[in-house]
PDB file of N, CA and C in Angstrom:
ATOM      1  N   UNK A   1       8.345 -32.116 -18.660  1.00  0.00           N
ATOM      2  CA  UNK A   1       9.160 -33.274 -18.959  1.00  0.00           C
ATOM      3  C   UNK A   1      10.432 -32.821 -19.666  1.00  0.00           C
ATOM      4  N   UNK A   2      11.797 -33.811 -19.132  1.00  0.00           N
ATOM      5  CA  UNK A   2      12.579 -32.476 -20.038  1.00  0.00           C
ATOM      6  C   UNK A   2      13.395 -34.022 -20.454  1.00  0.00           C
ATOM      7  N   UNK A   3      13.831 -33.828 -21.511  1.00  0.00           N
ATOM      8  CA  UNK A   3      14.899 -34.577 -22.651  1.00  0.00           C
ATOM      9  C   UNK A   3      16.325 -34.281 -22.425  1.00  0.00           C
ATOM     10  N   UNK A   4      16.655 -35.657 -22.238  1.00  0.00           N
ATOM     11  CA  UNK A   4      18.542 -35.780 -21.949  1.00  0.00           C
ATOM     12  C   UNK A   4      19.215 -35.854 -22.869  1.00  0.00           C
ATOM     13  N   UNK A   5      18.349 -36.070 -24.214  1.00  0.00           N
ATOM     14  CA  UNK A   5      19.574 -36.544 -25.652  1.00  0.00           C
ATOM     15  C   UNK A   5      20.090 -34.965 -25.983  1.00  0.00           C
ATOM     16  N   UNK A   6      21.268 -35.405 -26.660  1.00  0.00           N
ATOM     17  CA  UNK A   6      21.627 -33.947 -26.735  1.00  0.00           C
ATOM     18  C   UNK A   6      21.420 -33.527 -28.444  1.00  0.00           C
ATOM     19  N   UNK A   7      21.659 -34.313 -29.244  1.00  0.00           N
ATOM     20  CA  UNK A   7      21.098 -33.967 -30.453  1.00  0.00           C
ATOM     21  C   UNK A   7      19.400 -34.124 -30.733  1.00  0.00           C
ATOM     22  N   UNK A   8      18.389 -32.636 -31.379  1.00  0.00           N
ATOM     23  CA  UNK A   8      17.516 -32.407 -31.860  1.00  0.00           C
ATOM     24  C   UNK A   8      17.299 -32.414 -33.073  1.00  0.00           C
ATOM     25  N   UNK A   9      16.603 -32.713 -33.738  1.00  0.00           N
ATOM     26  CA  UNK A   9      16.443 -32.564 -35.428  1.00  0.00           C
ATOM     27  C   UNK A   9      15.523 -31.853 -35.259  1.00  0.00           C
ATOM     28  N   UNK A  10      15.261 -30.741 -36.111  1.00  0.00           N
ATOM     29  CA  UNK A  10      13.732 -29.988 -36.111  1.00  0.00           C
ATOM     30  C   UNK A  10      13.671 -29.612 -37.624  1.00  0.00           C
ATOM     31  N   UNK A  11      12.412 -29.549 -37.995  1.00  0.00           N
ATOM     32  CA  UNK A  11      11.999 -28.573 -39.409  1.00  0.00           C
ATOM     33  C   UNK A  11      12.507 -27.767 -39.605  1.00  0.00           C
ATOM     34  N   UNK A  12      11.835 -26.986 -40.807  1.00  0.00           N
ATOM     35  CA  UNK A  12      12.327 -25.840 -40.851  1.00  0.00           C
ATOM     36  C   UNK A  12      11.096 -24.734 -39.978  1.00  0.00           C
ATOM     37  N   UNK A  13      10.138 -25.623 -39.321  1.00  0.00           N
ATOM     38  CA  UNK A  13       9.090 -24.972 -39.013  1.00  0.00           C
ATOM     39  C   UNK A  13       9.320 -25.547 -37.335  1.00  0.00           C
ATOM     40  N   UNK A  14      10.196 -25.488 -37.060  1.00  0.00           N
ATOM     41  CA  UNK A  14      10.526 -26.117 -35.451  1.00  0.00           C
ATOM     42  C   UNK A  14       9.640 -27.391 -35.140  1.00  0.00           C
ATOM     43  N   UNK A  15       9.053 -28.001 -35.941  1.00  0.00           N
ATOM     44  CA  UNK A  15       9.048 -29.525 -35.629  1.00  0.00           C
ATOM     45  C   UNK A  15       9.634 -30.729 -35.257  1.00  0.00           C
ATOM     46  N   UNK A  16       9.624 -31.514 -34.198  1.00  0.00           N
ATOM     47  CA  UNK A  16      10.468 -32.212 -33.403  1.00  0.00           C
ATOM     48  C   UNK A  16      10.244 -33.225 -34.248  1.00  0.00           C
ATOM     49  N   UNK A  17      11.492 -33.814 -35.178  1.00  0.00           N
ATOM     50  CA  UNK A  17      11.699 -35.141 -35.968  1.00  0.00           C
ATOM     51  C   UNK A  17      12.529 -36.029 -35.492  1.00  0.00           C
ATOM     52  N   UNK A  18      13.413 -35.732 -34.277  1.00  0.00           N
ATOM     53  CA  UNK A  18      14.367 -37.124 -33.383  1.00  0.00           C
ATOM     54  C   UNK A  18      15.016 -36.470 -32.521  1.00  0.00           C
ATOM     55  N   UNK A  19      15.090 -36.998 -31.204  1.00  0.00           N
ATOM     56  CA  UNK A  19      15.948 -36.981 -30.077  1.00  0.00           C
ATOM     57  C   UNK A  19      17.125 -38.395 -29.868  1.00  0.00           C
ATOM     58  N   UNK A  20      18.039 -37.715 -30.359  1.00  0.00           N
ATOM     59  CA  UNK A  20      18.880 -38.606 -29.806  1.00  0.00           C
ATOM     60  C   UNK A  20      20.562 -38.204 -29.368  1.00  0.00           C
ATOM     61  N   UNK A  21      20.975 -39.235 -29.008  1.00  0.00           N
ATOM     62  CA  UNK A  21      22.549 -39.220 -28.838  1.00  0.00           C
ATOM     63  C   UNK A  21      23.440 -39.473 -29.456  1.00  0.00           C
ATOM     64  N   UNK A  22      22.817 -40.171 -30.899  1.00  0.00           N
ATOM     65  CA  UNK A  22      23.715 -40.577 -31.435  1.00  0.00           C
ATOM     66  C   UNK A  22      24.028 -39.676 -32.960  1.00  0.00           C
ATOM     67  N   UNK A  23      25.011 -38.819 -33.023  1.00  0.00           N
ATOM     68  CA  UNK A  23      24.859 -37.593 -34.251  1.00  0.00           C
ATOM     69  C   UNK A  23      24.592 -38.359 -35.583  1.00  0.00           C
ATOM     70  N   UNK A  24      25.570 -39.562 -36.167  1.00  0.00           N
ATOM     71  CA  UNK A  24      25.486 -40.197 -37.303  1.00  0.00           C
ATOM     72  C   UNK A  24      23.616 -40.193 -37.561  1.00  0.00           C
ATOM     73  N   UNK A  25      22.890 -40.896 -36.478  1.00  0.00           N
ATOM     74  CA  UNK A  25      20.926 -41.347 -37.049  1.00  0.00           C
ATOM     75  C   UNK A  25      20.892 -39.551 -36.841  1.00  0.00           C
ATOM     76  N   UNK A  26      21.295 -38.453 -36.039  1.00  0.00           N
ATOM     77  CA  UNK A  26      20.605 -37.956 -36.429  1.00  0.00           C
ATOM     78  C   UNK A  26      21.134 -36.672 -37.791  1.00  0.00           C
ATOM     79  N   UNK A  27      22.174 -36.911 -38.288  1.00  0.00           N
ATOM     80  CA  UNK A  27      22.816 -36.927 -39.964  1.00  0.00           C
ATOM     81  C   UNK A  27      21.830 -37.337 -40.522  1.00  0.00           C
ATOM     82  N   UNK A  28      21.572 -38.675 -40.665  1.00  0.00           N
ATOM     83  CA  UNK A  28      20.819 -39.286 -41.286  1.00  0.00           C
ATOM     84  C   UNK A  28      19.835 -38.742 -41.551  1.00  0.00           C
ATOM     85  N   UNK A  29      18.972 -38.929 -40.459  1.00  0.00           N
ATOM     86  CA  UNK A  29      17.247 -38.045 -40.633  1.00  0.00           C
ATOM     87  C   UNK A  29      17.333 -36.542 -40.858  1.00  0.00           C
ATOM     88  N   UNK A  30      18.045 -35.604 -40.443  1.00  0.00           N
ATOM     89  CA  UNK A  30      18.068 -34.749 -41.239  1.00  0.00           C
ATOM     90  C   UNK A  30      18.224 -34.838 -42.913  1.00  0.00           C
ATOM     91  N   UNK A  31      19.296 -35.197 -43.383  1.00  0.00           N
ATOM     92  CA  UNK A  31      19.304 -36.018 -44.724  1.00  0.00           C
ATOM     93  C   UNK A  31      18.357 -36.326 -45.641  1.00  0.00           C
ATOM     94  N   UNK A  32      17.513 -36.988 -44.936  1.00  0.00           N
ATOM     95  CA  UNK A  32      16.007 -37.374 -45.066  1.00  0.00           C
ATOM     96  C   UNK A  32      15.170 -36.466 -45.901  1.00  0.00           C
ATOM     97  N   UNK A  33      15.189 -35.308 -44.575  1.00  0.00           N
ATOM     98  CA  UNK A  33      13.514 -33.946 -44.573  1.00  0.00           C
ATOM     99  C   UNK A  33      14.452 -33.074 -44.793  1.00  0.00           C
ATOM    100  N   UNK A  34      15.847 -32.827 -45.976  1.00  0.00           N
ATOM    101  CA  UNK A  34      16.624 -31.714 -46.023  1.00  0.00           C
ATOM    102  C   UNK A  34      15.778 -30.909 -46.893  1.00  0.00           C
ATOM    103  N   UNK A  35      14.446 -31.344 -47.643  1.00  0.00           N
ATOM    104  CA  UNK A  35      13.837 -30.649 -48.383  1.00  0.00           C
ATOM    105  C   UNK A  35      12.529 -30.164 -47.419  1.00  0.00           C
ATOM    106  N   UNK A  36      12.580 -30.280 -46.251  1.00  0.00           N
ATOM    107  CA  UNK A  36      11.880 -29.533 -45.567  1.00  0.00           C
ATOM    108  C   UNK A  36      12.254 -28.213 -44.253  1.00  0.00           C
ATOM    109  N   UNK A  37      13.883 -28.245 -45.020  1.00  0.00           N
ATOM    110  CA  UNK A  37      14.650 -27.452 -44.139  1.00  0.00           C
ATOM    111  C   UNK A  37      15.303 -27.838 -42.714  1.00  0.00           C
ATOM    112  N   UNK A  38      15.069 -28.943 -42.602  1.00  0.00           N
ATOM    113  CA  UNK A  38      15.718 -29.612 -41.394  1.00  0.00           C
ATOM    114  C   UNK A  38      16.841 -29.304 -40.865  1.00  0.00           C
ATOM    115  N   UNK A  39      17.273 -29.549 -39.418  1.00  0.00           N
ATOM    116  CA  UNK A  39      18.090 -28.951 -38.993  1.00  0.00           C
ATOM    117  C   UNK A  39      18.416 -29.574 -37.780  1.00  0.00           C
ATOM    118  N   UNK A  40      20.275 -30.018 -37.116  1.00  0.00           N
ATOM    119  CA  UNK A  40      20.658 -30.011 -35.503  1.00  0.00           C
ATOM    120  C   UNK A  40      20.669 -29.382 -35.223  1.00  0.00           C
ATOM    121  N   UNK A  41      20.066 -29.152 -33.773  1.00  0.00           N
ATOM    122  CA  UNK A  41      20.262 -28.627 -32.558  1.00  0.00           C
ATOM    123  C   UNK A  41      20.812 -29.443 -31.443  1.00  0.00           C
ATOM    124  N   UNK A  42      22.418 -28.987 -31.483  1.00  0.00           N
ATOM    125  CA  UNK A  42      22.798 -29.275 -30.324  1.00  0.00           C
ATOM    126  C   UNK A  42      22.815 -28.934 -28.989  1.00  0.00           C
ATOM    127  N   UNK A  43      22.339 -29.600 -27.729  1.00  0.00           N
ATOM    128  CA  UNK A  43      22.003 -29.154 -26.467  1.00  0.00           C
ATOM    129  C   UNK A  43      22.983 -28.402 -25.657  1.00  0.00           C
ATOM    130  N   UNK A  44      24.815 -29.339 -26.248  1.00  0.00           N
ATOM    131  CA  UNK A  44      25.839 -28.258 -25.593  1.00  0.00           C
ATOM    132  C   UNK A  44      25.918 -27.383 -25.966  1.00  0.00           C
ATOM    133  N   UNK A  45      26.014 -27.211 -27.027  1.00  0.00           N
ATOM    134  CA  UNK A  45      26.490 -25.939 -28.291  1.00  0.00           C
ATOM    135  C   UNK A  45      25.331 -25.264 -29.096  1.00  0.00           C
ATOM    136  N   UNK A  46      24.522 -24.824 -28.739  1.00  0.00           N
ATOM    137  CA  UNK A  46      23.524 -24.224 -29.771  1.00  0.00           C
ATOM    138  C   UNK A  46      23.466 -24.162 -30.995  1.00  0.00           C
ATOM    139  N   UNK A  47      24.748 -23.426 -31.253  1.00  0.00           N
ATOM    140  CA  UNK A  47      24.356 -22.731 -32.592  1.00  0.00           C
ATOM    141  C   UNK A  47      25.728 -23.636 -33.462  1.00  0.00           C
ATOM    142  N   UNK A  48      26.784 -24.462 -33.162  1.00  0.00           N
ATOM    143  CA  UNK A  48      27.690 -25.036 -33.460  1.00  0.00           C
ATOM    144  C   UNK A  48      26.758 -26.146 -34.930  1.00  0.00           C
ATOM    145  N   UNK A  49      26.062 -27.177 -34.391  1.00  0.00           N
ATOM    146  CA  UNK A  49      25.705 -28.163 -35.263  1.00  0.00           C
ATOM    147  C   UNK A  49      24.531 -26.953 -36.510  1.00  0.00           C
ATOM    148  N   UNK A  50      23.734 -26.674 -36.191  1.00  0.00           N
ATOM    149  CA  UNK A  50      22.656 -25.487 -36.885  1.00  0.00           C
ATOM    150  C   UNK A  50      23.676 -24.790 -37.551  1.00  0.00           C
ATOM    151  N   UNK A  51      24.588 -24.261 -37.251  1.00  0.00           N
ATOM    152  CA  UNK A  51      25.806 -23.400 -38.828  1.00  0.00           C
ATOM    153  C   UNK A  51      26.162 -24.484 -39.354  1.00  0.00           C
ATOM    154  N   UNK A  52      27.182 -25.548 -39.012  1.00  0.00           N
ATOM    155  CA  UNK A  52      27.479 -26.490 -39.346  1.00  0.00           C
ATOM    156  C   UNK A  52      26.936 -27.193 -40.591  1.00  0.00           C
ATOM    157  N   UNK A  53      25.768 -27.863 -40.172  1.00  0.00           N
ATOM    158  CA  UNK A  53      24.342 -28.736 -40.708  1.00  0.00           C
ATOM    159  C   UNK A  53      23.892 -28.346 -42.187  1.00  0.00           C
ATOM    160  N   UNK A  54      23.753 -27.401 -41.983  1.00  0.00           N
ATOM    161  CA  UNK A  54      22.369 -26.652 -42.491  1.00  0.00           C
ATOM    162  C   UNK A  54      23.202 -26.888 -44.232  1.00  0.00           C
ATOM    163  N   UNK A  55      22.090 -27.486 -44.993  1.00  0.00           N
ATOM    164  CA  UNK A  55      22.706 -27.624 -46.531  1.00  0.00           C
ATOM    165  C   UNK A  55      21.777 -27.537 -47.090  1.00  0.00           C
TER     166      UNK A  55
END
């Protein structure tokens, strides 16, 4: 099964916490679990939102 959203949120333990399209909800929920190391993954750009993100 494969996923069209292009923003991922994951753990810091690669746990899938939201698929979506929209970057602001997924700001947000990272925001959230930042004390669990959370993190974007963007589908165009790999490594762009993950340097970015990461606080």
């Amino acid at each position: 099964m494969s996923h069209k959203e292009r923003y991922t949120v994951y753990t810091g333990n690669k746990k899938v916490l939201l698929r979506t399209n929209d970057l602001p909800e997924a700001l947000e929920v990272r925001e959230e679990h930042k004390s669990e190391g959370a993190y974007i993954e963007d589908r165009k750009n790999k490594n762009k939102h993950r340097n970015d993100f990461i606080g």
